[in-house]
Structure formats: structure tokens, C-alpha cells
C-alpha atoms as a PDB file:
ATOM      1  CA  UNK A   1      -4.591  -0.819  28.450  1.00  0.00           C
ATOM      2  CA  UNK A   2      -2.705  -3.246  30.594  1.00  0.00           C
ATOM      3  CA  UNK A   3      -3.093  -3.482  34.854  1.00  0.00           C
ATOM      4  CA  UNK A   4      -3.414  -5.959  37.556  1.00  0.00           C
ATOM      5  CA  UNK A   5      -6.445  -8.446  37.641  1.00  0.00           C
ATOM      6  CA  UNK A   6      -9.317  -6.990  37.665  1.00  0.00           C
ATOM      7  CA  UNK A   7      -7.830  -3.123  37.697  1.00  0.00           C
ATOM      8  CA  UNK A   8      -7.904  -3.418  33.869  1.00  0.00           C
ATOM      9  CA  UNK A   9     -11.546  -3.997  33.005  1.00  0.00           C
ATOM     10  CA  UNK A  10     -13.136  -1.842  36.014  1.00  0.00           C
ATOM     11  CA  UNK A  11     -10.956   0.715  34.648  1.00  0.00           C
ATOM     12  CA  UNK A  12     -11.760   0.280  31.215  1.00  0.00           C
ATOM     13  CA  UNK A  13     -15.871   0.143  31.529  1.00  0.00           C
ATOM     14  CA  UNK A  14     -15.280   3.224  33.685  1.00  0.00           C
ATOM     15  CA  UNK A  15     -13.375   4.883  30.529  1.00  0.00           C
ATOM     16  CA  UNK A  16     -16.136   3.609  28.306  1.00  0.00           C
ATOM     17  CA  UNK A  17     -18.540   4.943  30.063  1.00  0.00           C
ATOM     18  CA  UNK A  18     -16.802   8.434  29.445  1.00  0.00           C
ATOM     19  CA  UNK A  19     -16.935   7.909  25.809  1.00  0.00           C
ATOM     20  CA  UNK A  20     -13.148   6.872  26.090  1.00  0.00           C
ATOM     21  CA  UNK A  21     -12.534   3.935  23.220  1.00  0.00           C
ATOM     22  CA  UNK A  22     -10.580   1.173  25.184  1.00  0.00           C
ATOM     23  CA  UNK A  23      -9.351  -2.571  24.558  1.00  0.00           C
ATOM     24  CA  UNK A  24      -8.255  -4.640  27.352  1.00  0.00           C
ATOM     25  CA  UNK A  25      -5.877  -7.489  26.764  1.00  0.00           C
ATOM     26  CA  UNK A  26      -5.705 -11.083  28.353  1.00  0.00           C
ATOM     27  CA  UNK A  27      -2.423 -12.511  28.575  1.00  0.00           C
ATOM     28  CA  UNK A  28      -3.770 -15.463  29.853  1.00  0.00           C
ATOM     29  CA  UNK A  29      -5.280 -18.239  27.178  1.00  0.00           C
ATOM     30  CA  UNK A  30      -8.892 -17.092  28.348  1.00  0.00           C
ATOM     31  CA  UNK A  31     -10.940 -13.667  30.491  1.00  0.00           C
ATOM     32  CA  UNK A  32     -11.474 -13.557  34.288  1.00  0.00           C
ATOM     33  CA  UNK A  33      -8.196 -13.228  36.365  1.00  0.00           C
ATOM     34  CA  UNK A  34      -9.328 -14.261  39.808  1.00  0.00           C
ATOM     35  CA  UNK A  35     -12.818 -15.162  38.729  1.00  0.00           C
ATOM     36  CA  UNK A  36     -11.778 -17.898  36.674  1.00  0.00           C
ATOM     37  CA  UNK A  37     -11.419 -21.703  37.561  1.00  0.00           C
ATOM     38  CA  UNK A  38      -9.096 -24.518  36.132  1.00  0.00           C
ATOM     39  CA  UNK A  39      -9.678 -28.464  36.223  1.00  0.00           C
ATOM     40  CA  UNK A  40      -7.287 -30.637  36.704  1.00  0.00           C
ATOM     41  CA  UNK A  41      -7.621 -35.047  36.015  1.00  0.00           C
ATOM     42  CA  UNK A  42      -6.206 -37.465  38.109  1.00  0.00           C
ATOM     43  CA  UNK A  43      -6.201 -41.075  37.420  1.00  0.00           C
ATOM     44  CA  UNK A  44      -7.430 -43.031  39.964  1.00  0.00           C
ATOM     45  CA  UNK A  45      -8.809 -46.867  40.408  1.00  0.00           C
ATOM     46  CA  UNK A  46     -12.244 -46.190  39.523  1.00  0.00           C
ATOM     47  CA  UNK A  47     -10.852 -43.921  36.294  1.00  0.00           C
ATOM     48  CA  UNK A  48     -10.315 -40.038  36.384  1.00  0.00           C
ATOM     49  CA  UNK A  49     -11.285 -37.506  39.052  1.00  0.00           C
ATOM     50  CA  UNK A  50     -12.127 -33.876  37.881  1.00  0.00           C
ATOM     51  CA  UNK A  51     -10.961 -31.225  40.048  1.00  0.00           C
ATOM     52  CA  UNK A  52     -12.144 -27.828  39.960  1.00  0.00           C
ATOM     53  CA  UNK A  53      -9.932 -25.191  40.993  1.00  0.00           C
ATOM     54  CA  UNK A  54     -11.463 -21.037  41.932  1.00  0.00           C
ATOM     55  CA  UNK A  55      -8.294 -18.645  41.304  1.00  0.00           C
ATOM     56  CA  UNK A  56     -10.307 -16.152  43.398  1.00  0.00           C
ATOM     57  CA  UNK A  57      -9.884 -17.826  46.645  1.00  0.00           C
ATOM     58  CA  UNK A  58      -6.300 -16.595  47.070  1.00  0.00           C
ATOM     59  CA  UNK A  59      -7.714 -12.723  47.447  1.00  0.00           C
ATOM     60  CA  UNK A  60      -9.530 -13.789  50.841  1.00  0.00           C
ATOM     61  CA  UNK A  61      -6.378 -13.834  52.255  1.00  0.00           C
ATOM     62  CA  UNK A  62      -5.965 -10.566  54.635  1.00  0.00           C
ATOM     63  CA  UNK A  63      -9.912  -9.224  54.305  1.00  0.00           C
ATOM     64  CA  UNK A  64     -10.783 -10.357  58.491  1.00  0.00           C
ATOM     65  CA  UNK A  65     -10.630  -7.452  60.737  1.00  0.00           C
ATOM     66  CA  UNK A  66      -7.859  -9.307  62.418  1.00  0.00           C
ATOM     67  CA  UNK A  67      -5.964 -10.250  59.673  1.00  0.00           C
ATOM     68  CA  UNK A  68      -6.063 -13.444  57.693  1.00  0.00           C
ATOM     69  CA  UNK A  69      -9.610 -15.148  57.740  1.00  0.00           C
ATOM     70  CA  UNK A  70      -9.727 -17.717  59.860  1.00  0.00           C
ATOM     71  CA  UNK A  71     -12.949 -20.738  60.005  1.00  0.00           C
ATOM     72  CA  UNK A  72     -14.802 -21.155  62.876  1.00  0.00           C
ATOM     73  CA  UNK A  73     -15.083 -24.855  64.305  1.00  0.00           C
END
């Protein structure tokens, strides 16, 4: 079975759950989609700085009930 982000594994438990046999494929090197995080190292003059990155943040985008969420100040 192949969809979208996370399309492909609520669809297949729901077909499990039917008695359906499924397999769902990653194309990327590891599981999650948008609930997965990547680091990145940067050198800097006291030696490397991790950064941790959320792929899910990008879906936020559009859910306000006037559009793009927006912070308060």
C-alpha cells in the first residue's frame, strides 16, 4: 500500500483491523512522516551545536479559524 504521510498507516491498521493482510512501505531511510525529527551539527567556537528539527510543524500551517496560525504577543 502506498499514500501520503500518515494516510498509509491509518489506512492500513484500519484494514488490519478488518482482517485485511497489509504492508506499508517507507521510502524514507526510517518510519514517521511528519512525526519524525532530523538533527543537524554546526561547528561553532565552543565545538558543535545539535539542532533538532520536528517535520510535523509544517502541517500547522492553515488549522486557525482564520487561516494560518498566528502567535499571540
Amino acid at each position: 500500500m502506498t499514500a501520503p504521510r500518515r494516510a498509509a498507516t491509518a489506512a492500513g491498521a484500519l484494514l488490519a483491523k478488518r482482517g485485511l493482510k497489509v504492508a506499508v512501505f517507507e521510502a524514507h531511510d526510517r518510519p514517521g512522516g511528519d512525526c519524525s525529527s532530523w538533527v543537524r551539527k554546526v561547528k561553532v567556537r565552543q565545538g558543535v551545536q545539535k539542532f533538532i528539527f520536528d517535520a510535523g510543524v509544517q502541517d500547522f500551517s492553515g488549522l486557525g479559524p482564520r487561516g494560518p496560525l498566528r502567535w499571540r504577543d
